[in-house]
Protein backbone atom coordinates (compact mmCIF):
# COMPACT_ATOMS: atom_id res chain seq x y z
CA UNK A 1 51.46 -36.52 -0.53
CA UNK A 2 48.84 -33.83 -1.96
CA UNK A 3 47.65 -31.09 0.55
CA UNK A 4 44.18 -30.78 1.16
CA UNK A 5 42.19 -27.99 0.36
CA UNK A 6 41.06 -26.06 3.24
CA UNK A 7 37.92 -24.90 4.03
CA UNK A 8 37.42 -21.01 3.80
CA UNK A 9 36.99 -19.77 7.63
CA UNK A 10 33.84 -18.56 8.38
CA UNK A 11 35.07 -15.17 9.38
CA UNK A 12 36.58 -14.03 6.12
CA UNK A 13 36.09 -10.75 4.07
CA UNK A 14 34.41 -13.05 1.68
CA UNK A 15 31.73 -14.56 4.02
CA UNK A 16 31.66 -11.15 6.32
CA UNK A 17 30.85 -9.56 2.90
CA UNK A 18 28.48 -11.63 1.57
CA UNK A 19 26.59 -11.84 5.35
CA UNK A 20 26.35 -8.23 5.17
CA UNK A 21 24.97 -7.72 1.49
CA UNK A 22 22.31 -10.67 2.23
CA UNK A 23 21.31 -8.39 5.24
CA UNK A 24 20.71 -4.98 3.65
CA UNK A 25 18.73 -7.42 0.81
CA UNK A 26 16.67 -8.89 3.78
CA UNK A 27 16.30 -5.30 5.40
CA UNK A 28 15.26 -3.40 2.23
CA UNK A 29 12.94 -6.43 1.12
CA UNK A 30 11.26 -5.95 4.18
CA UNK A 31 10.89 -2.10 3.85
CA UNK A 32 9.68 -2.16 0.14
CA UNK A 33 6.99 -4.27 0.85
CA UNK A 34 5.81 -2.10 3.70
CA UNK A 35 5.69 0.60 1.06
CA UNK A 36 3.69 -1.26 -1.11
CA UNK A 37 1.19 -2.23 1.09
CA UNK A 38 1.13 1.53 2.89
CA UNK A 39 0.87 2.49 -0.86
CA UNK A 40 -1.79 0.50 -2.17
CA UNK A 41 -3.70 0.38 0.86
CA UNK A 42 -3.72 -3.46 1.14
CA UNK A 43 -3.29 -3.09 5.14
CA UNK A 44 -6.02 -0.56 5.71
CA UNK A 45 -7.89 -1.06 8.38
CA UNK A 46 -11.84 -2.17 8.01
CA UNK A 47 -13.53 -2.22 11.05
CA UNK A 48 -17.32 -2.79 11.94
CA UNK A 49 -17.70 0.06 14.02
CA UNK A 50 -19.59 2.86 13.59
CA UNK A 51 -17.77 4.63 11.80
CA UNK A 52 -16.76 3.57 8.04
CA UNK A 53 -15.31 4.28 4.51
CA UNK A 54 -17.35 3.63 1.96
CA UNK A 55 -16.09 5.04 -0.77
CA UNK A 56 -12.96 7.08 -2.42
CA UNK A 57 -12.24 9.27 -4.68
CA UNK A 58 -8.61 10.62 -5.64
CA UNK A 59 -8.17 14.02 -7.02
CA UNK A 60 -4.41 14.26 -7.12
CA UNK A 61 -1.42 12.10 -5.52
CA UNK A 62 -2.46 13.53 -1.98
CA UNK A 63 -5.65 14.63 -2.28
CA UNK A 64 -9.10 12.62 -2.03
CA UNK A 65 -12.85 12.82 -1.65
CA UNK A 66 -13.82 10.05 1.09
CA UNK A 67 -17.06 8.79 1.87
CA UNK A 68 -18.28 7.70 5.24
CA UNK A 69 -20.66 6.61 7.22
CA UNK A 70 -21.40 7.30 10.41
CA UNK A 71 -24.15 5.34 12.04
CA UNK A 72 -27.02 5.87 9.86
CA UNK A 73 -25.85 9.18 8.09
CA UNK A 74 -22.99 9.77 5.40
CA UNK A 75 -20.60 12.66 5.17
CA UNK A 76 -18.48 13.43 2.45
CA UNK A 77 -14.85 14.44 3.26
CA UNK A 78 -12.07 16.48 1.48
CA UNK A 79 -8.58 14.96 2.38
CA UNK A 80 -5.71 16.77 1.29
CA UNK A 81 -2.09 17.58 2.97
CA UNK A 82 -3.61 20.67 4.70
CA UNK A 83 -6.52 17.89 6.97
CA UNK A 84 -9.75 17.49 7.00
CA UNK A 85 -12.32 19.24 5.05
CA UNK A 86 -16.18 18.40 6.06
CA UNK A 87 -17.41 18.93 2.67
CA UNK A 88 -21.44 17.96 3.55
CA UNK A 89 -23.60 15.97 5.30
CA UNK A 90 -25.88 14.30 2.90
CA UNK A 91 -29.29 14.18 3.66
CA UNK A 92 -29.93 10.75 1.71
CA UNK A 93 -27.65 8.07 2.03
CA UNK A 94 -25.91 7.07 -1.38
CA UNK A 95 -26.67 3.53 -2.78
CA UNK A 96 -23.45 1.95 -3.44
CA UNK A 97 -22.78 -0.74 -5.80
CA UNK A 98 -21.97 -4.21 -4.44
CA UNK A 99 -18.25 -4.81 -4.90
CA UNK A 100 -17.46 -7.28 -7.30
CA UNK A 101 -14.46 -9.45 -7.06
CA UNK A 102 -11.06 -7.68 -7.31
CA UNK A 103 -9.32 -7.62 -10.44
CA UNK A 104 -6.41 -9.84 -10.47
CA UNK A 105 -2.45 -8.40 -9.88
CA UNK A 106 -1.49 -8.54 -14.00
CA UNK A 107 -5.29 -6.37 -14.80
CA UNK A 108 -4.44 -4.08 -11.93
CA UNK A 109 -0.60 -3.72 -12.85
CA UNK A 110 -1.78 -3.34 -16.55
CA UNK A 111 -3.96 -0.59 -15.70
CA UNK A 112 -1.08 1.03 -13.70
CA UNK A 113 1.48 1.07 -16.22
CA UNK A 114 -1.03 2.61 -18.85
CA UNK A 115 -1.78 5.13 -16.38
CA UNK A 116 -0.13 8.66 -18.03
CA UNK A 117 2.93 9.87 -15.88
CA UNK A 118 3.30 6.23 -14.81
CA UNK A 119 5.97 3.79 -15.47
CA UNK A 120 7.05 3.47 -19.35
């Protein structure tokens, strides 16, 4: 009579192996796309409260001039890793453009990979 294969157990090094390598995949999955989004600021908040960002500005990879308005007046900001600079208060409001529709992933991954210092 021929012997039947058995089954593998379910508690080998095998399977323990592979269970743990599929978690650390799930785990750092999870963790690069919270980067991304903290990154390209696809989870900022926008609110409808009184107080908003209109516009941005970056000077450097932690640095930025932000524009905001609060209630009826607009104050530009300097954001850097030291806080909060009030730059001014501007005594007319800017007119901003209306914004258009965003540029799809492969124009905006384009323009990052031409960007100098960026990926080759």
């Amino acid at each position: 009579m021929t012997a039947m294969a058995q089954p593998a157990s379910p508690l080998s090094v095998g399977s323990l192996t592979q269970l743990t390598l599929s978690l650390i995949a799930v785990v750092a999955l999870i963790l690069a796309i919270g980067w991304l989004l903290k990154r390209f600021k696809f989870a900022a908040p926008r609110g409808s409260s009184d107080i908003q960002i209109l516009d941005q500005l970056n000077l450097g990879p932690r640095e930025r001039i932000v524009l905001i308005r609060i209630g009826e007046a607009q104050v530009l900001l300097g954001v850097g890793a030291s806080g909060i600079v009030p730059l001014t208060p501007l005594a007319a409001p800017i007119a901003l453009k209306a914004a258009g529709p965003s540029p799809a992933f492969a124009e905006r991954l384009r323009d990052i990979m031409k960007r100098p210092g960026g990926p080759p």
